[in-house]
Protein backbone atom coordinates (compact mmCIF):
# COMPACT_ATOMS: atom_id res chain seq x y z
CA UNK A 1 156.80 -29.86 1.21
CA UNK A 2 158.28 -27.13 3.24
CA UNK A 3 155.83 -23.61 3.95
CA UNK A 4 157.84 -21.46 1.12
CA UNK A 5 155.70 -24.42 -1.82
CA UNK A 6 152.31 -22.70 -0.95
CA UNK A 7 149.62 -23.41 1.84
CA UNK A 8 149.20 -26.45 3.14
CA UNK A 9 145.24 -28.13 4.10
CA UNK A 10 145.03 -28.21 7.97
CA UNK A 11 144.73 -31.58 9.57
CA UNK A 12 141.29 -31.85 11.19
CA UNK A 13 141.32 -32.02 14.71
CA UNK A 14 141.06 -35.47 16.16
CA UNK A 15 136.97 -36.35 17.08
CA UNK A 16 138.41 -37.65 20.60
CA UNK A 17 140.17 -34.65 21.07
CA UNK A 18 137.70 -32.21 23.76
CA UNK A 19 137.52 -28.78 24.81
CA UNK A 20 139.51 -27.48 26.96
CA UNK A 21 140.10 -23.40 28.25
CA UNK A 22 142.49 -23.26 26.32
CA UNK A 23 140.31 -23.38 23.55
CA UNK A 24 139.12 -19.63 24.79
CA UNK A 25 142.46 -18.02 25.20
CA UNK A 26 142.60 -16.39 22.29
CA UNK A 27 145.63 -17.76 21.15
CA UNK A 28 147.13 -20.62 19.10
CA UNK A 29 144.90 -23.03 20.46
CA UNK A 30 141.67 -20.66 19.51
CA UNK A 31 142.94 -20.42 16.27
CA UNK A 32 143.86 -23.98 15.45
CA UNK A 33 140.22 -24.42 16.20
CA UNK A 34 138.70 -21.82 13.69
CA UNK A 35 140.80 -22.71 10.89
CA UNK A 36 140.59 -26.26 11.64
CA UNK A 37 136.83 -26.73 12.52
CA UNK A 38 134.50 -23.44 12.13
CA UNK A 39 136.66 -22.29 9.05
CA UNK A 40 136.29 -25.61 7.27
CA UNK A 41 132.59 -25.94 7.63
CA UNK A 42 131.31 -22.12 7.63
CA UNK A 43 134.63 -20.61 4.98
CA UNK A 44 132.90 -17.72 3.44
CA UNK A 45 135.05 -14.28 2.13
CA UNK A 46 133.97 -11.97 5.43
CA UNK A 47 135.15 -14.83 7.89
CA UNK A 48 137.96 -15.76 6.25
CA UNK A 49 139.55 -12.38 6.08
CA UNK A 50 139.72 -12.82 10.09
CA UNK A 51 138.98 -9.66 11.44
CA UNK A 52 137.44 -8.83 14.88
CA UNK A 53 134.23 -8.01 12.57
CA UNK A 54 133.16 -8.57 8.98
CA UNK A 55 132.84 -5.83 6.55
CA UNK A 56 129.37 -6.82 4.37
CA UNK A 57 127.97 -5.14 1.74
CA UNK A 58 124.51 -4.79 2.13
CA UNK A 59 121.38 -4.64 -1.26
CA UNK A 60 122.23 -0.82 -2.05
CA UNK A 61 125.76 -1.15 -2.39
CA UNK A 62 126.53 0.03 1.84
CA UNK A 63 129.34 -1.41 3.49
CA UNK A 64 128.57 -3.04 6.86
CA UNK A 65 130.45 -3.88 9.53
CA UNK A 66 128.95 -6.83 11.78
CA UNK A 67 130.30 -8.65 14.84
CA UNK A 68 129.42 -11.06 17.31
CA UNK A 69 130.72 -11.64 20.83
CA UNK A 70 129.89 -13.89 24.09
CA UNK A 71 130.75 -12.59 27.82
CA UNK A 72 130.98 -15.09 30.09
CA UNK A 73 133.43 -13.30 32.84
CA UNK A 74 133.48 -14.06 36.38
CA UNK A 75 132.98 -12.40 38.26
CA UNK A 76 130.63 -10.00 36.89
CA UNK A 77 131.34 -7.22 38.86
CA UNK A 78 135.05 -5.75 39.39
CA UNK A 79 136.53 -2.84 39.10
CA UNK A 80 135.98 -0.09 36.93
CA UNK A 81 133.24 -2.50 35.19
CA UNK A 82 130.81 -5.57 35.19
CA UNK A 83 129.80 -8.15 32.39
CA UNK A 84 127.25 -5.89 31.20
CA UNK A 85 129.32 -2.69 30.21
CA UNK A 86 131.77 -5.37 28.76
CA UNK A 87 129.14 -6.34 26.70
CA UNK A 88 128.63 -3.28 24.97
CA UNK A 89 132.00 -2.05 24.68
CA UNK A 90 133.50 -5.44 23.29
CA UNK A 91 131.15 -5.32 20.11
CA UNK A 92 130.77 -2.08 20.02
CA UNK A 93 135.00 -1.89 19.23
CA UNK A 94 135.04 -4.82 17.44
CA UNK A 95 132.67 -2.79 14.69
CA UNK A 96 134.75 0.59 14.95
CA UNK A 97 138.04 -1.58 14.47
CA UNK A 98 136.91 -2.04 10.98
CA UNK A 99 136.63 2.44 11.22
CA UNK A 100 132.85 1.85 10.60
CA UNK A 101 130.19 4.31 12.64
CA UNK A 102 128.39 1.76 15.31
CA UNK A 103 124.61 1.51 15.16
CA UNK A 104 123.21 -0.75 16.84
CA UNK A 105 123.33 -3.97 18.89
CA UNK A 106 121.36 -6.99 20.15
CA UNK A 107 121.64 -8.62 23.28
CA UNK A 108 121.04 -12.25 24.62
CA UNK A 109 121.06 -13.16 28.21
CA UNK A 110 121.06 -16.76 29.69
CA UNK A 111 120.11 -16.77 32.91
CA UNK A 112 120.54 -19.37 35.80
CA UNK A 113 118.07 -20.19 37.93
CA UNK A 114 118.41 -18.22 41.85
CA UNK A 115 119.73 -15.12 40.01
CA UNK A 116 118.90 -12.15 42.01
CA UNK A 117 116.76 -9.67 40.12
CA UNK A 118 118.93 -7.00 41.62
CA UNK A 119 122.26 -8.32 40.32
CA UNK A 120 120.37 -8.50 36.45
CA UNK A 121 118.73 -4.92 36.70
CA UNK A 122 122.08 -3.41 37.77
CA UNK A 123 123.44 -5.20 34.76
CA UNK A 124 121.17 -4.37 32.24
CA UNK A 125 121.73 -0.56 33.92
CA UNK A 126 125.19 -0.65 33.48
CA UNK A 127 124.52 -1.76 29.27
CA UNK A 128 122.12 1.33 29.18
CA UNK A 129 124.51 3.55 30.63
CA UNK A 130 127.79 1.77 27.94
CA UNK A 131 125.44 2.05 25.20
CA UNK A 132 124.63 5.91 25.72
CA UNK A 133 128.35 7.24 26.06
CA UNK A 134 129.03 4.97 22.87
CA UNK A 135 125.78 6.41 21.11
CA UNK A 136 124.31 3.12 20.37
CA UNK A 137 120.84 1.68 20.48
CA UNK A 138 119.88 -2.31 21.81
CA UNK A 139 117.41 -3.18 19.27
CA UNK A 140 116.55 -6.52 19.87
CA UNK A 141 117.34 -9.11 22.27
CA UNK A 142 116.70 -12.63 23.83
CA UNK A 143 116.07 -14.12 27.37
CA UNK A 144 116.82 -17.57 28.27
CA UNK A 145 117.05 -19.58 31.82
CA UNK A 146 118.46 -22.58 32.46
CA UNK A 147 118.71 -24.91 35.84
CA UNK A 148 120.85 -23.40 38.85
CA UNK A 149 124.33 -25.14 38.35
CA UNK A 150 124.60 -24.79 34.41
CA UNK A 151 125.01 -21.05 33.40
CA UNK A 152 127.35 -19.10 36.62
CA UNK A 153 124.96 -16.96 37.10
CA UNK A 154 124.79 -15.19 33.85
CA UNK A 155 126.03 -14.87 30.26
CA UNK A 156 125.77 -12.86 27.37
CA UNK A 157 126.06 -12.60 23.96
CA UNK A 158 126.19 -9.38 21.66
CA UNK A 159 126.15 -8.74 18.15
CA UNK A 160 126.52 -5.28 16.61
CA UNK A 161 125.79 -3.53 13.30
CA UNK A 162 127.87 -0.35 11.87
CA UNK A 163 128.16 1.79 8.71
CA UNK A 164 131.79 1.75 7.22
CA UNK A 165 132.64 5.07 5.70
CA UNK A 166 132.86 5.09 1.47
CA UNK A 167 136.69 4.45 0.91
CA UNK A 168 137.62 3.39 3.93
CA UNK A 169 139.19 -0.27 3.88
CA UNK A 170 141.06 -0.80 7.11
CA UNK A 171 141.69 -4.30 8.03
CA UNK A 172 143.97 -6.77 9.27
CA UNK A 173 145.59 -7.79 6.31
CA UNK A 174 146.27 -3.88 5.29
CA UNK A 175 149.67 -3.18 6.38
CA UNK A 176 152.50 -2.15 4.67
CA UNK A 177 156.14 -1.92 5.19
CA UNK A 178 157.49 1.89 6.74
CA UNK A 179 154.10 1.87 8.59
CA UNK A 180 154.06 3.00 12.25
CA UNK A 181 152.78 1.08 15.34
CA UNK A 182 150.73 2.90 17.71
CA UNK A 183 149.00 1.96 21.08
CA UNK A 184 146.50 3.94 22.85
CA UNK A 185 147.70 3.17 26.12
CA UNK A 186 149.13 1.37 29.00
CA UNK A 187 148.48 -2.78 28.91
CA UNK A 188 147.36 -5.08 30.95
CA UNK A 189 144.63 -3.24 32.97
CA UNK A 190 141.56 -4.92 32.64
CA UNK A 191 143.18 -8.84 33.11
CA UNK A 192 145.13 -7.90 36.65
CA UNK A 193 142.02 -5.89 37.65
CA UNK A 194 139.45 -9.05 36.96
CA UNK A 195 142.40 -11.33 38.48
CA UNK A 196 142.36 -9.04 41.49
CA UNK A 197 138.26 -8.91 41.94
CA UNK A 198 138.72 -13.08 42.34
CA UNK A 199 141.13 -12.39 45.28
CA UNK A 200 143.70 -14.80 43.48
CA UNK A 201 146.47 -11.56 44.01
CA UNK A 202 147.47 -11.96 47.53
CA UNK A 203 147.96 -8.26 47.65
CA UNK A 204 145.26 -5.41 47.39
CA UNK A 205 145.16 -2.81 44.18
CA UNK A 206 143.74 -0.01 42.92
CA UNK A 207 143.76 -0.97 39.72
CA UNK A 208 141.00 -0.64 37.71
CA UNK A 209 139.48 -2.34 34.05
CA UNK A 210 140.62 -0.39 31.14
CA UNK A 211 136.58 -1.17 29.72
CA UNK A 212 135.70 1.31 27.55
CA UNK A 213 133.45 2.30 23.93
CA UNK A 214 136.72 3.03 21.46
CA UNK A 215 134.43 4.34 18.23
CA UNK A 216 134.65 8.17 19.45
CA UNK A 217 138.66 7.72 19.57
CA UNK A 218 138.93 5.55 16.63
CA UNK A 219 136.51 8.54 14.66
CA UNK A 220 138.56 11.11 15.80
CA UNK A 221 141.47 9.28 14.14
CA UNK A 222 140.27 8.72 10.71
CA UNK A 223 139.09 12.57 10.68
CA UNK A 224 142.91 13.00 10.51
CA UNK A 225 144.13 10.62 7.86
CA UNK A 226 143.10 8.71 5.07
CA UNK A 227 145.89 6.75 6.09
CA UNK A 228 145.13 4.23 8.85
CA UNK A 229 145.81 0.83 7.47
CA UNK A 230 144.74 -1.51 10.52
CA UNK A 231 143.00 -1.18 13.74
CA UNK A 232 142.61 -4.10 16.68
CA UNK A 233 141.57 -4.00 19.98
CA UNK A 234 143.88 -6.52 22.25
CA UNK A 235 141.64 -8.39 24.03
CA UNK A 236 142.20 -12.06 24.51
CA UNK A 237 146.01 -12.65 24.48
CA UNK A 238 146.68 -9.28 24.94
CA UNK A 239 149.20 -7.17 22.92
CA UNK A 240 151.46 -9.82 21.70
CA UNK A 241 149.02 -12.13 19.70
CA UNK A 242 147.25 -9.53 18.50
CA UNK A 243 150.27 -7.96 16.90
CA UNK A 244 150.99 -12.21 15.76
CA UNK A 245 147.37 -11.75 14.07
CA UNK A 246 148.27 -8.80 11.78
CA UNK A 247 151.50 -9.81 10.76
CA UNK A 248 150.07 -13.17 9.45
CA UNK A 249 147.40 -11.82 7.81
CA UNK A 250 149.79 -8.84 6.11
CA UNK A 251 152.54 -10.99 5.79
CA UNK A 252 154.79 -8.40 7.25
CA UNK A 253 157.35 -8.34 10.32
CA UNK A 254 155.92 -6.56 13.03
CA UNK A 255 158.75 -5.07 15.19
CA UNK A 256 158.00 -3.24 18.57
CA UNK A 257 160.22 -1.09 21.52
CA UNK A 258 160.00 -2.67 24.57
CA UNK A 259 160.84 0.26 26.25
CA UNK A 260 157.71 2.27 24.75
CA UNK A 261 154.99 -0.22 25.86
CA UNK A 262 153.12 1.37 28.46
CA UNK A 263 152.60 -0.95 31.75
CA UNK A 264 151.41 0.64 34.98
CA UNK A 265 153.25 -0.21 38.17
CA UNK A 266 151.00 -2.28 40.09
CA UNK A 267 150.13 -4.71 36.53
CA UNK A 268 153.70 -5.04 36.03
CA UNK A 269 153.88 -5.97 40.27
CA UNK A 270 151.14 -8.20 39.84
CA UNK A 271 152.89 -9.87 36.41
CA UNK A 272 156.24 -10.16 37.88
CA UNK A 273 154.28 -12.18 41.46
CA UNK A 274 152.43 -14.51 39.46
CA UNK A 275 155.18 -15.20 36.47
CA UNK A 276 152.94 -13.45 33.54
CA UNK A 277 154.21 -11.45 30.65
CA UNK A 278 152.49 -7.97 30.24
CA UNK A 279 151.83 -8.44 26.60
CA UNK A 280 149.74 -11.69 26.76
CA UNK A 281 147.26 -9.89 29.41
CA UNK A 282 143.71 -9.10 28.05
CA UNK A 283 142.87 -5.48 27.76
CA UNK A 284 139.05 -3.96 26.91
CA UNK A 285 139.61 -0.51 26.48
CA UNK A 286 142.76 -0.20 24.20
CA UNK A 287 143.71 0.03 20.44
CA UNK A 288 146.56 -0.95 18.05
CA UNK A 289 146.87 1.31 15.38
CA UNK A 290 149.15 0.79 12.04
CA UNK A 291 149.17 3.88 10.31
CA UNK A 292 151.24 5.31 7.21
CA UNK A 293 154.31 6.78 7.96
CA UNK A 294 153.83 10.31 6.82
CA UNK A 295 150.64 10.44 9.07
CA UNK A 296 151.48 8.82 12.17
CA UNK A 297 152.83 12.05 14.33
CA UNK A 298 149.48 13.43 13.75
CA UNK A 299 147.34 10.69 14.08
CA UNK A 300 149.15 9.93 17.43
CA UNK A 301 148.70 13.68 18.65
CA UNK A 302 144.99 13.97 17.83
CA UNK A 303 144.69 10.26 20.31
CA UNK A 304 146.51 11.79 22.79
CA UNK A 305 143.77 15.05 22.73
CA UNK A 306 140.73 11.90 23.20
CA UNK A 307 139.33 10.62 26.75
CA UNK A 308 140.60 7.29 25.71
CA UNK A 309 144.07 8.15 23.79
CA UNK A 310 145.75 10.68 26.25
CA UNK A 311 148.33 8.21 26.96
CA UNK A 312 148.91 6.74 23.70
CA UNK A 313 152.92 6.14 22.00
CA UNK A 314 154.31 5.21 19.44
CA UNK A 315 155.44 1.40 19.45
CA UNK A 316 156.86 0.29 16.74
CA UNK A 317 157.22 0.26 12.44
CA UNK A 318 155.95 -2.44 10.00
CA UNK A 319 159.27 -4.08 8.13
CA UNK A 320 159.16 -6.47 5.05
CA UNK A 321 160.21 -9.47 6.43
CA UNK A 322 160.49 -11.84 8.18
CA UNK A 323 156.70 -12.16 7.05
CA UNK A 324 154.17 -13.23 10.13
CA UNK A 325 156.69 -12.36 12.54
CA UNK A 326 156.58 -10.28 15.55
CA UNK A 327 160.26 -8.61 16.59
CA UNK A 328 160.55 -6.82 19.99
CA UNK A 329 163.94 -4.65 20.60
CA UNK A 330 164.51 -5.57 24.19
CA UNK A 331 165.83 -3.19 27.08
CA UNK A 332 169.17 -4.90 26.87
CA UNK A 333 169.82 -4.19 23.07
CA UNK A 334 168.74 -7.52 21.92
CA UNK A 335 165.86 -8.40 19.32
CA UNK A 336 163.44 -11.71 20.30
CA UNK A 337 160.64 -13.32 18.56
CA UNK A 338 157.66 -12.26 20.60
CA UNK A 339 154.75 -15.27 19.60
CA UNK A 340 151.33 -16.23 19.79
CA UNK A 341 150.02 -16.77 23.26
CA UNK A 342 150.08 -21.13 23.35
CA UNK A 343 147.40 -21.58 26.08
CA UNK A 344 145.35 -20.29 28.36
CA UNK A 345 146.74 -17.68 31.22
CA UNK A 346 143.81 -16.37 32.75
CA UNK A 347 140.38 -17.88 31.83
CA UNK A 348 137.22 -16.23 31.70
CA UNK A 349 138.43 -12.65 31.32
CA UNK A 350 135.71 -11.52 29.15
């Protein structure tokens, strides 16, 4: 039976197969894992759309948009953030990706044993301080500690709550051929900056975590147009899954401009040292954007006039076929398939 004679069943994954980081990249290996494990026991409609959150509806008829997320970076501190303003702004953009309003969040922390009280206050600080400029509230949370040796210090997990806007259904599986691709800025940032905090660079940079609380961008956008079919934050795998994501669950061609994809000097340095490619490296603090034709200039000019568009471009334009594919147009004039990250390039980014 080739693809073309409908879907096929997964095969389940092997019960002596284990874990490895792979697992967490973000990439092919995380997905063969949802589909072939969470998907098959948990398949309900929200999850199986696939989206960085799940648009509910809740007992009077109100559209929800919920999401869940673990941190588990190391280290927790680096530059231009720390696990704790992570935290926040990973959930909080996984809720506005769906264009909803974020509301609220919880918070669980599992501590190890020897933590400094210090190190956890200037956390939880840091959350407080994320949470304000996003104009969010923690409701509720959850303390755990475990023995010294079994948590790194400290972890934690969010989950976040948001009102989707009546008529609004942006999603992952929403674009359409003629559509433009935008990006809110230059990739890379936040991977090359954590990479750099572990001293594994050899060199020293300036370079600083992208982190940042999208919803105030990604509101500014929709006050423009009625016309934004998909947004994504690339996080995990960076620009190039992502992109793989939405063109599978479309079942469009994706095709971008190499020579429009912002990367700063010292990522594309640091790349080109340690054999990387820009578009697999995790970013915190930027958006993909798929947006009808006929409103794309504007939507593109009013990110440009936000704190977290003003260096956003135009990418690239949503084609027919070949479906699930992602096409880059290469400095050189030629056109290659640009895939799925396959493994794991820098582990425990987020």
């Amino acid at each position: 039976m080739s693809l073309e004679d409908g879907p096929l069943c997964p095969l389940p994954l092997p019960h002596s197969e284990r874990i490895v980081m792979g697992h967490g990249s973000g990439g092919k290996m995380t997905h063969d894992l949802v589909s072939r494990l969470f998907l098959h026991y948990l398949d309900n409609p929200a999850l199986r759309a696939g989206d960085d959150a799940a648009a509910v509806t809740a007992g009077n008829g109100q559209r929800l948009a919920v999401s869940t997320d673990a941190h588990v970076i190391w280290p927790l501190f680096f530059p231009g953030g720390d696990i704790g303003r992570l935290a926040v702004c990973g959930t909080v953009n996984d809720v506005a990706m769906l264009g909803a309003r974020p509301l609220y969040l919880t918070a669980g922390f599992i501590l190890e044993e020897g933590l400094e009280i210090g190190v956890l206050e200037k956390v939880v600080a840091s959350m407080q301080a994320a949470a304000r400029e996003a104009g969010v509230q923690i409701a509720a949370g959850d303390t755990k500690v475990v023995q010294k040796g079994k948590a790194d210090s400290l972890y934690i997990t969010t989950a976040g709550v948001g009102v989707i806007p009546d008529g609004c259904r942006i999603g992952g599986a929403q674009a359409q051929p003629g559509d433009r691709v935008l990006l809110s800025g230059p990739i890379g940032d936040h991977g090359i900056a954590v990479l750099a905090a572990r001293g594994e660079l050899g060199f020293e940079t300036q370079l600083q975590s992208d982190v940042a609380p999208l919803n105030h961008l990604v509101q500014a956008m929709l006050e423009v147009s009625e016309n934004i079919h998909v947004l994504r934050d690339p996080t995990r795998g960076g620009l190039a899954t992502t992109l793989n994501e939405i063109a599978a669950q479309s079942g469009v061609c994706i095709r971008i401009n190499e020579a429009s994809i912002p990367v700063r000097p010292a990522v594309a340095a640091a790349c080109e040292m340690l054999g990387f490619d820009p578009l697999y490296v995790a970013n915190e603090g930027k958006l993909i954007a798929i947006v009808g034709r006929e409103d794309a200039e504007r939507v593109l000019e009013t990110m440009r006039r936000t704190r977290y568009g003003e260096a956003a471009v135009m990418i690239g334009e949503v084609l027919p076929s070949p479906a699930g594919r992602v096409l880059m147009s290469t400095r050189i004039g030629a056109t290659r398939v640009v895939d799925r990250l396959a493994g794991e390039m820098l582990p425990r980014i987020c």
